[in-house]
PDB file of N, CA and C in Angstrom:
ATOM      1  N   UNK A   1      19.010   6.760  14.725  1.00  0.00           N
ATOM      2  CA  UNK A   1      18.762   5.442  14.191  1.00  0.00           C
ATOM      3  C   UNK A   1      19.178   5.380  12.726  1.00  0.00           C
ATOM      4  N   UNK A   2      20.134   5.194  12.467  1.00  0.00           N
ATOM      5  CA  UNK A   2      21.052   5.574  11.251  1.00  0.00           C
ATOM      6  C   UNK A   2      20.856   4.030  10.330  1.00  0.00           C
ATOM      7  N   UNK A   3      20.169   2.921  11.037  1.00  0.00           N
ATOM      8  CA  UNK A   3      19.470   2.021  10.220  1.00  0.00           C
ATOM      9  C   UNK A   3      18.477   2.200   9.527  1.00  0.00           C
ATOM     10  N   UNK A   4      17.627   2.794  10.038  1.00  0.00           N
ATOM     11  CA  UNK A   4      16.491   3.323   9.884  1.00  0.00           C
ATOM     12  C   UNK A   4      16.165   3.995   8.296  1.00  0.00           C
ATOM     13  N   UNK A   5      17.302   4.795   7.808  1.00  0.00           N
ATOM     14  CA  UNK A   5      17.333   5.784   6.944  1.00  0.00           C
ATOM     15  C   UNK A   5      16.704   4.977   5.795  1.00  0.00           C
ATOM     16  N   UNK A   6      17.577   4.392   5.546  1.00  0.00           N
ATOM     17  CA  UNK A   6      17.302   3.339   3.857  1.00  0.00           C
ATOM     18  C   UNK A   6      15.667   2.854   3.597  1.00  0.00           C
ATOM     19  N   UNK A   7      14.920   2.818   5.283  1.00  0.00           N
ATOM     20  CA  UNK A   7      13.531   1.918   4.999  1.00  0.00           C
ATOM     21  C   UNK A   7      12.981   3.345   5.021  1.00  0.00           C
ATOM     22  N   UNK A   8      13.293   4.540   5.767  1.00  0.00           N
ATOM     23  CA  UNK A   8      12.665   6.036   5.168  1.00  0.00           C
ATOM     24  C   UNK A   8      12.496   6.557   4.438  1.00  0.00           C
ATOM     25  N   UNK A   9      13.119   6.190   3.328  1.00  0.00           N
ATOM     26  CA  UNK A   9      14.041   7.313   2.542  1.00  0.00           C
ATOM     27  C   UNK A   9      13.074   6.315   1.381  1.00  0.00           C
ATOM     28  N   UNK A  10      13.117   4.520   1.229  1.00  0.00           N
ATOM     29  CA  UNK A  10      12.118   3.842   0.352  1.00  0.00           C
ATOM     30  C   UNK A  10      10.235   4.055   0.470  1.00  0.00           C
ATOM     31  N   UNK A  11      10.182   4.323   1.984  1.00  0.00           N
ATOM     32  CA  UNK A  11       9.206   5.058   2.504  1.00  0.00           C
ATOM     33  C   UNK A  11       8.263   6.244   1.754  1.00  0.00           C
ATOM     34  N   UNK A  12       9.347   7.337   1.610  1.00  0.00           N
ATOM     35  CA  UNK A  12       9.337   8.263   1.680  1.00  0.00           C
ATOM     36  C   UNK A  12       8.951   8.278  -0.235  1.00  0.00           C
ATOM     37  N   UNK A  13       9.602   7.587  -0.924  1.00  0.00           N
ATOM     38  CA  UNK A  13       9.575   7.803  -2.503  1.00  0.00           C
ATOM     39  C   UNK A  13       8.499   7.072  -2.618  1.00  0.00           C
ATOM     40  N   UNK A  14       8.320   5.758  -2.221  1.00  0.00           N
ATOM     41  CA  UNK A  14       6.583   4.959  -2.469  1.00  0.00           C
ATOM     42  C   UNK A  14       5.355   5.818  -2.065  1.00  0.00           C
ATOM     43  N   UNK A  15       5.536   7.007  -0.768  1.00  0.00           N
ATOM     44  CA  UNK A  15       4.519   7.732  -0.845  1.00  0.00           C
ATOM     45  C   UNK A  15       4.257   8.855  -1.574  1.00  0.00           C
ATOM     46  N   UNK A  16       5.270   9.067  -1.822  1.00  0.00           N
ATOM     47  CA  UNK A  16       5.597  10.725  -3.011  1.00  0.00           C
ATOM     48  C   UNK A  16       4.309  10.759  -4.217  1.00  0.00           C
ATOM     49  N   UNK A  17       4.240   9.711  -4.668  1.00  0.00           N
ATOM     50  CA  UNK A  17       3.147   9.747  -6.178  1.00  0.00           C
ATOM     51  C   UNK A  17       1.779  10.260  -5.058  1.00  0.00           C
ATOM     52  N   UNK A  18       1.032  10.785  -6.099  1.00  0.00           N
ATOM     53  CA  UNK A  18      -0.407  10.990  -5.387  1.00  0.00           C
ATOM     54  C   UNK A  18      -1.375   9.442  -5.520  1.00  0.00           C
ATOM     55  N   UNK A  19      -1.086   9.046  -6.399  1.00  0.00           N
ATOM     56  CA  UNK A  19      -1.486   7.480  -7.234  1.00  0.00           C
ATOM     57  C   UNK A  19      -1.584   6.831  -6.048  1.00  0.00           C
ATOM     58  N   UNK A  20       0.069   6.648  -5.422  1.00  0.00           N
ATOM     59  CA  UNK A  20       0.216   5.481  -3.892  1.00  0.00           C
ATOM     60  C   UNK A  20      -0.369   6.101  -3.091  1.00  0.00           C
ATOM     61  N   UNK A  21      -0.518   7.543  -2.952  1.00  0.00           N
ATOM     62  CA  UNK A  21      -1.612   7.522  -1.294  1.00  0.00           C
ATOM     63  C   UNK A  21      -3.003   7.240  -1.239  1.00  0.00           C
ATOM     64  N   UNK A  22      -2.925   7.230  -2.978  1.00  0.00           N
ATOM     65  CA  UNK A  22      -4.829   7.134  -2.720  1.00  0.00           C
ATOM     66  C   UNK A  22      -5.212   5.412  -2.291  1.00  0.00           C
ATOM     67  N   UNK A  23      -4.105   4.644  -3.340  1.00  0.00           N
ATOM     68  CA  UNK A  23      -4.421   3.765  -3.147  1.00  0.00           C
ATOM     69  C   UNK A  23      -4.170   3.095  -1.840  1.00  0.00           C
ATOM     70  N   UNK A  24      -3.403   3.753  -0.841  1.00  0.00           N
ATOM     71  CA  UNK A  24      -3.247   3.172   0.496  1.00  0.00           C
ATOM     72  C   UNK A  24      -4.570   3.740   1.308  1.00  0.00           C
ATOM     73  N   UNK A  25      -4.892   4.879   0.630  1.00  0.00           N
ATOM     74  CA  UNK A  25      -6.416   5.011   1.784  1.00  0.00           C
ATOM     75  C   UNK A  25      -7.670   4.461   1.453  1.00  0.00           C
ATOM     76  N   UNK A  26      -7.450   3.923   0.212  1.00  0.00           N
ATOM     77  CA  UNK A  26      -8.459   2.987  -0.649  1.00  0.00           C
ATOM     78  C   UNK A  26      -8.278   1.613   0.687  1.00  0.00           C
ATOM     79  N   UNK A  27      -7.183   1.062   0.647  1.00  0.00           N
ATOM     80  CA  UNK A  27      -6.587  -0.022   1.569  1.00  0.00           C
ATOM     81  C   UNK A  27      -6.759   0.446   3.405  1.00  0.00           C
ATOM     82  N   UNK A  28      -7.238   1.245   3.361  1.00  0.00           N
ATOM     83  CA  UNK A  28      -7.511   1.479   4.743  1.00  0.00           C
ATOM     84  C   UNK A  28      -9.126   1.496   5.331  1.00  0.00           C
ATOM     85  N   UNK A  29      -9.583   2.084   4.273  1.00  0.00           N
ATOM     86  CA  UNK A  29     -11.416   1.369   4.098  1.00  0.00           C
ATOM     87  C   UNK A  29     -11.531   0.434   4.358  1.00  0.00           C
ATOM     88  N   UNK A  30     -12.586   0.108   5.368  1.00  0.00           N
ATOM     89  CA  UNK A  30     -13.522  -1.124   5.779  1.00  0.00           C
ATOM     90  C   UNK A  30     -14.584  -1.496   4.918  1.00  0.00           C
ATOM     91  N   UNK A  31     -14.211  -2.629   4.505  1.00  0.00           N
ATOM     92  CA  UNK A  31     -15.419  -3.491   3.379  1.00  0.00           C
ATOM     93  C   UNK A  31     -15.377  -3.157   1.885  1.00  0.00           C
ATOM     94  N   UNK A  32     -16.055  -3.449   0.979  1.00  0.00           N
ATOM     95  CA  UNK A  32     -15.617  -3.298  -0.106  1.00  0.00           C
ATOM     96  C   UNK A  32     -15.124  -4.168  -0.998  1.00  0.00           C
ATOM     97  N   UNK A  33     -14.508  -5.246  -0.326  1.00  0.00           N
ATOM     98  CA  UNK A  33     -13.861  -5.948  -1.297  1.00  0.00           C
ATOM     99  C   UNK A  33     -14.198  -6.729  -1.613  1.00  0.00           C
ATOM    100  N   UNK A  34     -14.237  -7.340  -3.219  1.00  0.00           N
ATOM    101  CA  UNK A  34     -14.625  -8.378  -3.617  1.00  0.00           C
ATOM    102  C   UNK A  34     -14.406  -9.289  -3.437  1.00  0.00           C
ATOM    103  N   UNK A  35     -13.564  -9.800  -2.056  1.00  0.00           N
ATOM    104  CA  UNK A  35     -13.583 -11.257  -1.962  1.00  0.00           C
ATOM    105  C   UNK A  35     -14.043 -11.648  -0.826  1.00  0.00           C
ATOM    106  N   UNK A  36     -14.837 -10.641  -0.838  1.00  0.00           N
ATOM    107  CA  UNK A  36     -15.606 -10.819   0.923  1.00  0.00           C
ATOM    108  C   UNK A  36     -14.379 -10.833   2.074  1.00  0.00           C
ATOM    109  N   UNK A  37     -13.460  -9.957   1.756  1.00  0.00           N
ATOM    110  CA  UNK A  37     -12.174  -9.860   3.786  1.00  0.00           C
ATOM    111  C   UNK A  37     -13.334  -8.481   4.231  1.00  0.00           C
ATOM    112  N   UNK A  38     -13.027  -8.878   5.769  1.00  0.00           N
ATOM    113  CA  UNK A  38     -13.047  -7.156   6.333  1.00  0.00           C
ATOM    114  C   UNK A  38     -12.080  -5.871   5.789  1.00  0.00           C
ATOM    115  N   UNK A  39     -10.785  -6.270   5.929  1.00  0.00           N
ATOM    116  CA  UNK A  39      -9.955  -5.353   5.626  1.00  0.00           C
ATOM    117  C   UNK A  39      -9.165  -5.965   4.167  1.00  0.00           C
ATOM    118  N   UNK A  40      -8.797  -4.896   3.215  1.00  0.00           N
ATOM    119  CA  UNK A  40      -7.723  -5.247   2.016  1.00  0.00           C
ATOM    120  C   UNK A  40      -8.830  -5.265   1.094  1.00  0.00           C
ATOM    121  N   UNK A  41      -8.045  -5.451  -0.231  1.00  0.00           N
ATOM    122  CA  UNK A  41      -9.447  -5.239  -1.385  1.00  0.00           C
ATOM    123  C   UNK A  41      -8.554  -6.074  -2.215  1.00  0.00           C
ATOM    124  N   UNK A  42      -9.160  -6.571  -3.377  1.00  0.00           N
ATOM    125  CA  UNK A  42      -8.331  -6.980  -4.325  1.00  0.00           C
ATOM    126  C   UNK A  42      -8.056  -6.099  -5.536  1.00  0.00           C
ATOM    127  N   UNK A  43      -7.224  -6.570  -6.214  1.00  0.00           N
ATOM    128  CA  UNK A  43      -6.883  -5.581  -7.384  1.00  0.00           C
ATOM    129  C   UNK A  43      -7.839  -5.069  -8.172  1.00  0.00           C
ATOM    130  N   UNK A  44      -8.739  -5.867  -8.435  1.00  0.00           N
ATOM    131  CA  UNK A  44      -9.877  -5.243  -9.205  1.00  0.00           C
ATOM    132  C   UNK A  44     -10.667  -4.100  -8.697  1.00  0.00           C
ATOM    133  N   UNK A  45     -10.714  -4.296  -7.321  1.00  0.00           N
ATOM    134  CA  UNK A  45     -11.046  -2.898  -6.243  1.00  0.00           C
ATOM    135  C   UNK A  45     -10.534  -2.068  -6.348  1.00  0.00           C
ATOM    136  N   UNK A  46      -9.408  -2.195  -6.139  1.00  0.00           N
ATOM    137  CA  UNK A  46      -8.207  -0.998  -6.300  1.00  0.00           C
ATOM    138  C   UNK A  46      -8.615  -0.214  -7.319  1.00  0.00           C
ATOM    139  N   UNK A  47      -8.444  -0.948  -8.695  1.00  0.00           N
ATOM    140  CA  UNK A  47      -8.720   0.133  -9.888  1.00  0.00           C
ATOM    141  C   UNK A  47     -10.081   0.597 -10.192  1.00  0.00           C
ATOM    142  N   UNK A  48     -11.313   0.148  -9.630  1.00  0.00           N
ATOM    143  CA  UNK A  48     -12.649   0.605  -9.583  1.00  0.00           C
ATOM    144  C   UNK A  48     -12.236   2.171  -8.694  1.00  0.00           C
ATOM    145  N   UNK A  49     -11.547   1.560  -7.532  1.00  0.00           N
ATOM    146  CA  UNK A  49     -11.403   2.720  -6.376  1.00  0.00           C
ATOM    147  C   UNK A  49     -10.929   4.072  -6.745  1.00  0.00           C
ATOM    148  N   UNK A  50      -9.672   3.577  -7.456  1.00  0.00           N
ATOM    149  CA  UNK A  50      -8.634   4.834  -7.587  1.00  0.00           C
ATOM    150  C   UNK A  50      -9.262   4.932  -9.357  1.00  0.00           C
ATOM    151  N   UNK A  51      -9.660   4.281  -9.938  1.00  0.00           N
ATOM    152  CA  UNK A  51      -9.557   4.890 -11.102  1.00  0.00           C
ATOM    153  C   UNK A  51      -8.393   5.078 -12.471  1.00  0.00           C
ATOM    154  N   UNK A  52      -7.847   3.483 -12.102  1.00  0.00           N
ATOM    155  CA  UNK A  52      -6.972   3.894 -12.472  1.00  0.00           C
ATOM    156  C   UNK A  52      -6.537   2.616 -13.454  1.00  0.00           C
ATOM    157  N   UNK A  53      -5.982   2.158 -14.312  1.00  0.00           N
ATOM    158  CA  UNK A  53      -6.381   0.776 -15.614  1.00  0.00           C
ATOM    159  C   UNK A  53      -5.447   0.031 -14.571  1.00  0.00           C
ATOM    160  N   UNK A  54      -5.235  -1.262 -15.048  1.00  0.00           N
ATOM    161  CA  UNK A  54      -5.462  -2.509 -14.438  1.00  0.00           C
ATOM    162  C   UNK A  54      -3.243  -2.289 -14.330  1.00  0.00           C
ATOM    163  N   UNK A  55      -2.579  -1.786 -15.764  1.00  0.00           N
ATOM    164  CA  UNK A  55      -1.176  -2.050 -15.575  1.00  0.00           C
ATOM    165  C   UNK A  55      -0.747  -1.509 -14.620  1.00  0.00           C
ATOM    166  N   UNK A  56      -1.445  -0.181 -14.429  1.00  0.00           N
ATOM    167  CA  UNK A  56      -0.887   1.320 -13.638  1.00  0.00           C
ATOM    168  C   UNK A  56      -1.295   0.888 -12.531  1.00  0.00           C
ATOM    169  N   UNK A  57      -2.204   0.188 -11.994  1.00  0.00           N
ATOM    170  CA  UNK A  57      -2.329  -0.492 -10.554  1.00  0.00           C
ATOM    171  C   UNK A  57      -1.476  -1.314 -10.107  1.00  0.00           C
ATOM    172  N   UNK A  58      -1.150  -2.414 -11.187  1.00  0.00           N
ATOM    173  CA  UNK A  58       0.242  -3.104 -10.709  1.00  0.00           C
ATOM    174  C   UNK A  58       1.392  -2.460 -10.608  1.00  0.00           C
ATOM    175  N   UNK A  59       1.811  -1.258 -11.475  1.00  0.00           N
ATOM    176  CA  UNK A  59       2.797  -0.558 -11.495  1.00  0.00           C
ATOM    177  C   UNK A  59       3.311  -0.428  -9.791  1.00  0.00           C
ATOM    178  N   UNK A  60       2.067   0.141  -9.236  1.00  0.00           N
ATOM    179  CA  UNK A  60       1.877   0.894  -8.206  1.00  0.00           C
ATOM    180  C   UNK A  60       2.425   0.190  -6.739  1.00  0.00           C
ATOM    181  N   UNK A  61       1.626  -0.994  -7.215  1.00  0.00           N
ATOM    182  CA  UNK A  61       1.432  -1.979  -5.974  1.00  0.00           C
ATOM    183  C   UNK A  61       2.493  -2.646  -5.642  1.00  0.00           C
ATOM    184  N   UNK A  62       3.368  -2.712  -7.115  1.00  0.00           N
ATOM    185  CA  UNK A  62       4.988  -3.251  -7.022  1.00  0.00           C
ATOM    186  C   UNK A  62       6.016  -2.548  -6.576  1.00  0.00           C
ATOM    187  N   UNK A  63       5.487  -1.168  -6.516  1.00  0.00           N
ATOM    188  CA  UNK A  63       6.576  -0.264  -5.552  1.00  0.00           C
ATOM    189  C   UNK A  63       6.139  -0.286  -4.139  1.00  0.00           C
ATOM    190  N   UNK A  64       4.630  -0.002  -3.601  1.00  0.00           N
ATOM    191  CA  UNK A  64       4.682   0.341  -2.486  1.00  0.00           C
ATOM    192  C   UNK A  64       4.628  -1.370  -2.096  1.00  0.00           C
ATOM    193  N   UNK A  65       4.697  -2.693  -2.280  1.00  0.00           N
ATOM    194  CA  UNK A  65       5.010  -3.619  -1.754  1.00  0.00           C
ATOM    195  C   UNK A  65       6.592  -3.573  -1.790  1.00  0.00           C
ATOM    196  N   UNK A  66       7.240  -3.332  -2.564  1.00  0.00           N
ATOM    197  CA  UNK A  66       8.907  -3.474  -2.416  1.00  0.00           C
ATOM    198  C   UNK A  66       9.145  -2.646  -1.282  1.00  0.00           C
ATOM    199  N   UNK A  67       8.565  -1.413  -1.273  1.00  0.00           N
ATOM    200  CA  UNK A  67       8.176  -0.777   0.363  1.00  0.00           C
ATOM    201  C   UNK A  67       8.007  -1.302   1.482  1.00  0.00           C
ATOM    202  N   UNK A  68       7.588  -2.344   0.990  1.00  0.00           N
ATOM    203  CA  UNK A  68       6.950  -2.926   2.386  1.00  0.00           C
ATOM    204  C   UNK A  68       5.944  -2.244   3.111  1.00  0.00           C
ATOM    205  N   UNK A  69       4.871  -1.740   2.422  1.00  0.00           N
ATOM    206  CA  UNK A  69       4.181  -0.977   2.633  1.00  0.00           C
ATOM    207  C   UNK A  69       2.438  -1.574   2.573  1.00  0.00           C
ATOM    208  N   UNK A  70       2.793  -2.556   1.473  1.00  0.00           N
ATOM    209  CA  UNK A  70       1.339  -3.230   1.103  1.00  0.00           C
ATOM    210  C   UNK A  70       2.135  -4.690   0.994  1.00  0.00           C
ATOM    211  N   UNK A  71       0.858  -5.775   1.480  1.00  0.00           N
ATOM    212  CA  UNK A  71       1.361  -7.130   1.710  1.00  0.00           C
ATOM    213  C   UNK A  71       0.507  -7.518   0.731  1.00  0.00           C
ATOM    214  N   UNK A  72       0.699  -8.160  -0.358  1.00  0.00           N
ATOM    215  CA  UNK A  72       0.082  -8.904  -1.461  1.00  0.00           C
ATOM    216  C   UNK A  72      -0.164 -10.515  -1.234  1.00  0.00           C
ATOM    217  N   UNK A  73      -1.146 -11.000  -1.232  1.00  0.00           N
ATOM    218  CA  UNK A  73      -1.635 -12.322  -1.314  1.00  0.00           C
ATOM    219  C   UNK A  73      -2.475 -13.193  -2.613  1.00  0.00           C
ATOM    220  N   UNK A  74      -1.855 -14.153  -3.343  1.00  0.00           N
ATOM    221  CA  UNK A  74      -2.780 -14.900  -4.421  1.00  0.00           C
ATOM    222  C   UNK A  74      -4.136 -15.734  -3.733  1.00  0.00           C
ATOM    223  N   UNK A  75      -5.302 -15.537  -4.160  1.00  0.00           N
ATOM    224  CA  UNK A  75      -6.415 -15.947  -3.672  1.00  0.00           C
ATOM    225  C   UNK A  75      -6.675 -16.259  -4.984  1.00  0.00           C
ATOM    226  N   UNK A  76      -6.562 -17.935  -5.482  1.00  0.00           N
ATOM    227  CA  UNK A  76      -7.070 -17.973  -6.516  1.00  0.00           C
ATOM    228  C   UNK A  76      -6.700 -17.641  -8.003  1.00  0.00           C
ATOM    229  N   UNK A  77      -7.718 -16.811  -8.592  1.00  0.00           N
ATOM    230  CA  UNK A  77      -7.111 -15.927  -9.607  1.00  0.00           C
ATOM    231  C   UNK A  77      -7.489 -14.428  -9.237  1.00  0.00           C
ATOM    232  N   UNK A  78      -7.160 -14.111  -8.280  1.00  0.00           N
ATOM    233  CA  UNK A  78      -7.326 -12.899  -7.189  1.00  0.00           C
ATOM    234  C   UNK A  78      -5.997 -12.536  -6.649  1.00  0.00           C
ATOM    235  N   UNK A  79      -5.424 -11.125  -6.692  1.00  0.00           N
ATOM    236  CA  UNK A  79      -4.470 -11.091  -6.251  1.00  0.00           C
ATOM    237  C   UNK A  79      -5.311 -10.284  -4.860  1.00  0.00           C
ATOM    238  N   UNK A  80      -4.734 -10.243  -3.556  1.00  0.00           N
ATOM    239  CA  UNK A  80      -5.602  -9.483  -2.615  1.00  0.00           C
ATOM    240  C   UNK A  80      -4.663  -8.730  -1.720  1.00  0.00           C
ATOM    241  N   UNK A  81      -4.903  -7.467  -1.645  1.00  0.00           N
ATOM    242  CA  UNK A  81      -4.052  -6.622  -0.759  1.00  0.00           C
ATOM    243  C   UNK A  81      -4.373  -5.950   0.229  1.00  0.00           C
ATOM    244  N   UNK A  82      -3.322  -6.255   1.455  1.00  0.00           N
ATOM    245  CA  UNK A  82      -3.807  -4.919   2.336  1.00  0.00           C
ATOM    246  C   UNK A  82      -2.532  -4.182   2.898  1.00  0.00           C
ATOM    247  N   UNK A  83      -2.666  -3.383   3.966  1.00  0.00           N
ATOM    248  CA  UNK A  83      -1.948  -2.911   4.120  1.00  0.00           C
ATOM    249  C   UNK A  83      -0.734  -3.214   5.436  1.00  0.00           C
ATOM    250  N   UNK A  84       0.335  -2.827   5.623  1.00  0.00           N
ATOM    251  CA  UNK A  84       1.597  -3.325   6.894  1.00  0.00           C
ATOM    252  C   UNK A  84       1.118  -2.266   7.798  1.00  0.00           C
ATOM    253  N   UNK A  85      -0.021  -1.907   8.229  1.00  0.00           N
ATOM    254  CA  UNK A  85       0.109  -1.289   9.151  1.00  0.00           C
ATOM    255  C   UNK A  85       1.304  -0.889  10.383  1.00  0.00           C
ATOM    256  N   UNK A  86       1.942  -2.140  10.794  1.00  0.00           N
ATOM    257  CA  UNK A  86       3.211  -2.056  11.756  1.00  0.00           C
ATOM    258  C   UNK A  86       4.353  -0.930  11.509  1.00  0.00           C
ATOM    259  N   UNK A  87       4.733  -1.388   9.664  1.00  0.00           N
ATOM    260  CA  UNK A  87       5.495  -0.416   9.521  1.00  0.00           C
ATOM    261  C   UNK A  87       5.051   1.162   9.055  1.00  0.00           C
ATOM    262  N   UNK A  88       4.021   0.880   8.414  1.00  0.00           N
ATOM    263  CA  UNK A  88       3.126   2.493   8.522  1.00  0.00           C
ATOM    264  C   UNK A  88       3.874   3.705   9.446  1.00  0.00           C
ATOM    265  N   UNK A  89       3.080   2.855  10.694  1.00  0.00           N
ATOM    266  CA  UNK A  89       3.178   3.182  11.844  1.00  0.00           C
ATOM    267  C   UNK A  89       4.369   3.891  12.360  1.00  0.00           C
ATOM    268  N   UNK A  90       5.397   2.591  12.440  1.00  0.00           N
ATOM    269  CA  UNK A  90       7.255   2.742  12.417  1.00  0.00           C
ATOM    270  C   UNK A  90       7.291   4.099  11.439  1.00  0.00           C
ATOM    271  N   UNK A  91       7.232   4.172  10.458  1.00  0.00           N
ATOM    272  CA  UNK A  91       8.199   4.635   9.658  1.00  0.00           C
ATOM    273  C   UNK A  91       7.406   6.172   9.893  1.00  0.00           C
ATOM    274  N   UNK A  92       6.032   6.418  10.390  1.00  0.00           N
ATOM    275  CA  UNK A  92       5.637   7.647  10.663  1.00  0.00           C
ATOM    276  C   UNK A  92       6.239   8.265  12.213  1.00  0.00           C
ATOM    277  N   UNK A  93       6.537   7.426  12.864  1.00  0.00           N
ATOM    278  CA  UNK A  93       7.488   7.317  13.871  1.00  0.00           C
ATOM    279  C   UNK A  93       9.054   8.054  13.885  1.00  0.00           C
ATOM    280  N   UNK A  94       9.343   7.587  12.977  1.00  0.00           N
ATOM    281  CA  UNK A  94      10.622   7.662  12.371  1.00  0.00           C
ATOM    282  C   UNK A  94      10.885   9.385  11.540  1.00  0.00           C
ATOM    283  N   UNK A  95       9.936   9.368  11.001  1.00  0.00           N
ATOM    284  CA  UNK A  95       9.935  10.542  10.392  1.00  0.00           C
ATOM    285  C   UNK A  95       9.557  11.746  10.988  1.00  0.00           C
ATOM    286  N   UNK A  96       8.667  11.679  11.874  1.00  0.00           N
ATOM    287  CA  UNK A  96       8.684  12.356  13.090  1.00  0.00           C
ATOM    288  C   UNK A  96       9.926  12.872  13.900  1.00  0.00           C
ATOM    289  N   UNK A  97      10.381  11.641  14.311  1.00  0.00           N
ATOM    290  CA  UNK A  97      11.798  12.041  14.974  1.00  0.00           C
ATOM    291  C   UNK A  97      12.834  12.566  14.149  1.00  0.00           C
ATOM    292  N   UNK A  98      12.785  12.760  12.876  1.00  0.00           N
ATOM    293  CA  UNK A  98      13.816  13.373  11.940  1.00  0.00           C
ATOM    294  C   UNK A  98      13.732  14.270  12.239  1.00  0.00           C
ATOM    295  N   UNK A  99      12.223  14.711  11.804  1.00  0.00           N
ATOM    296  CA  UNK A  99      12.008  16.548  11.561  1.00  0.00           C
ATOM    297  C   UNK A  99      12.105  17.147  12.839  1.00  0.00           C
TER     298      UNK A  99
END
């Protein structure tokens, strides 16, 4: 699947930081979030979660969304995120069949 490569390979560098995995398993937790969803947290969660200041969270969130990895929504004056599970999924799929 020689299409495939380019969404792996962006995959593959958005998960590399230790920063993006925490914050995707932060995003995989049930409840929590301040805007009352079941699933996703908002940014302010995020950086309570991971620990991490408010720029370096956006830093973060702007790669693994260019990923396509995290789906960002404005609620307000709330930014709220969760995660693409679908392609998660795919692209652990994918990487599988490489190795």
């Amino acid at each position: 699947m020689p299409h495939a490569a380019p969404h792996l390979d962006r995959f593959l560098q958005a998960i590399a930081d230790p920063a993006r995995r925490r914050i995707l398993r932060a995003l995989k937790e049930k409840g929590g979030c301040s805007l009352d969803k079941e699933t996703g947290l908002c940014a302010g969660d995020i950086e309570r979660r991971v620990k991490l200041a408010q720029p370096t969270v956006s830093h973060h969130m702007r790669i693994l969304e260019k990923a396509g990895l995290v789906e960002g929504k404005r609620e307000g004056h709330w930014r709220w995120y969760q995660r693409n599970e679908k392609l998660i999924t795919e692209m652990m799929r994918e990487l599988k069949g490489q190795l």
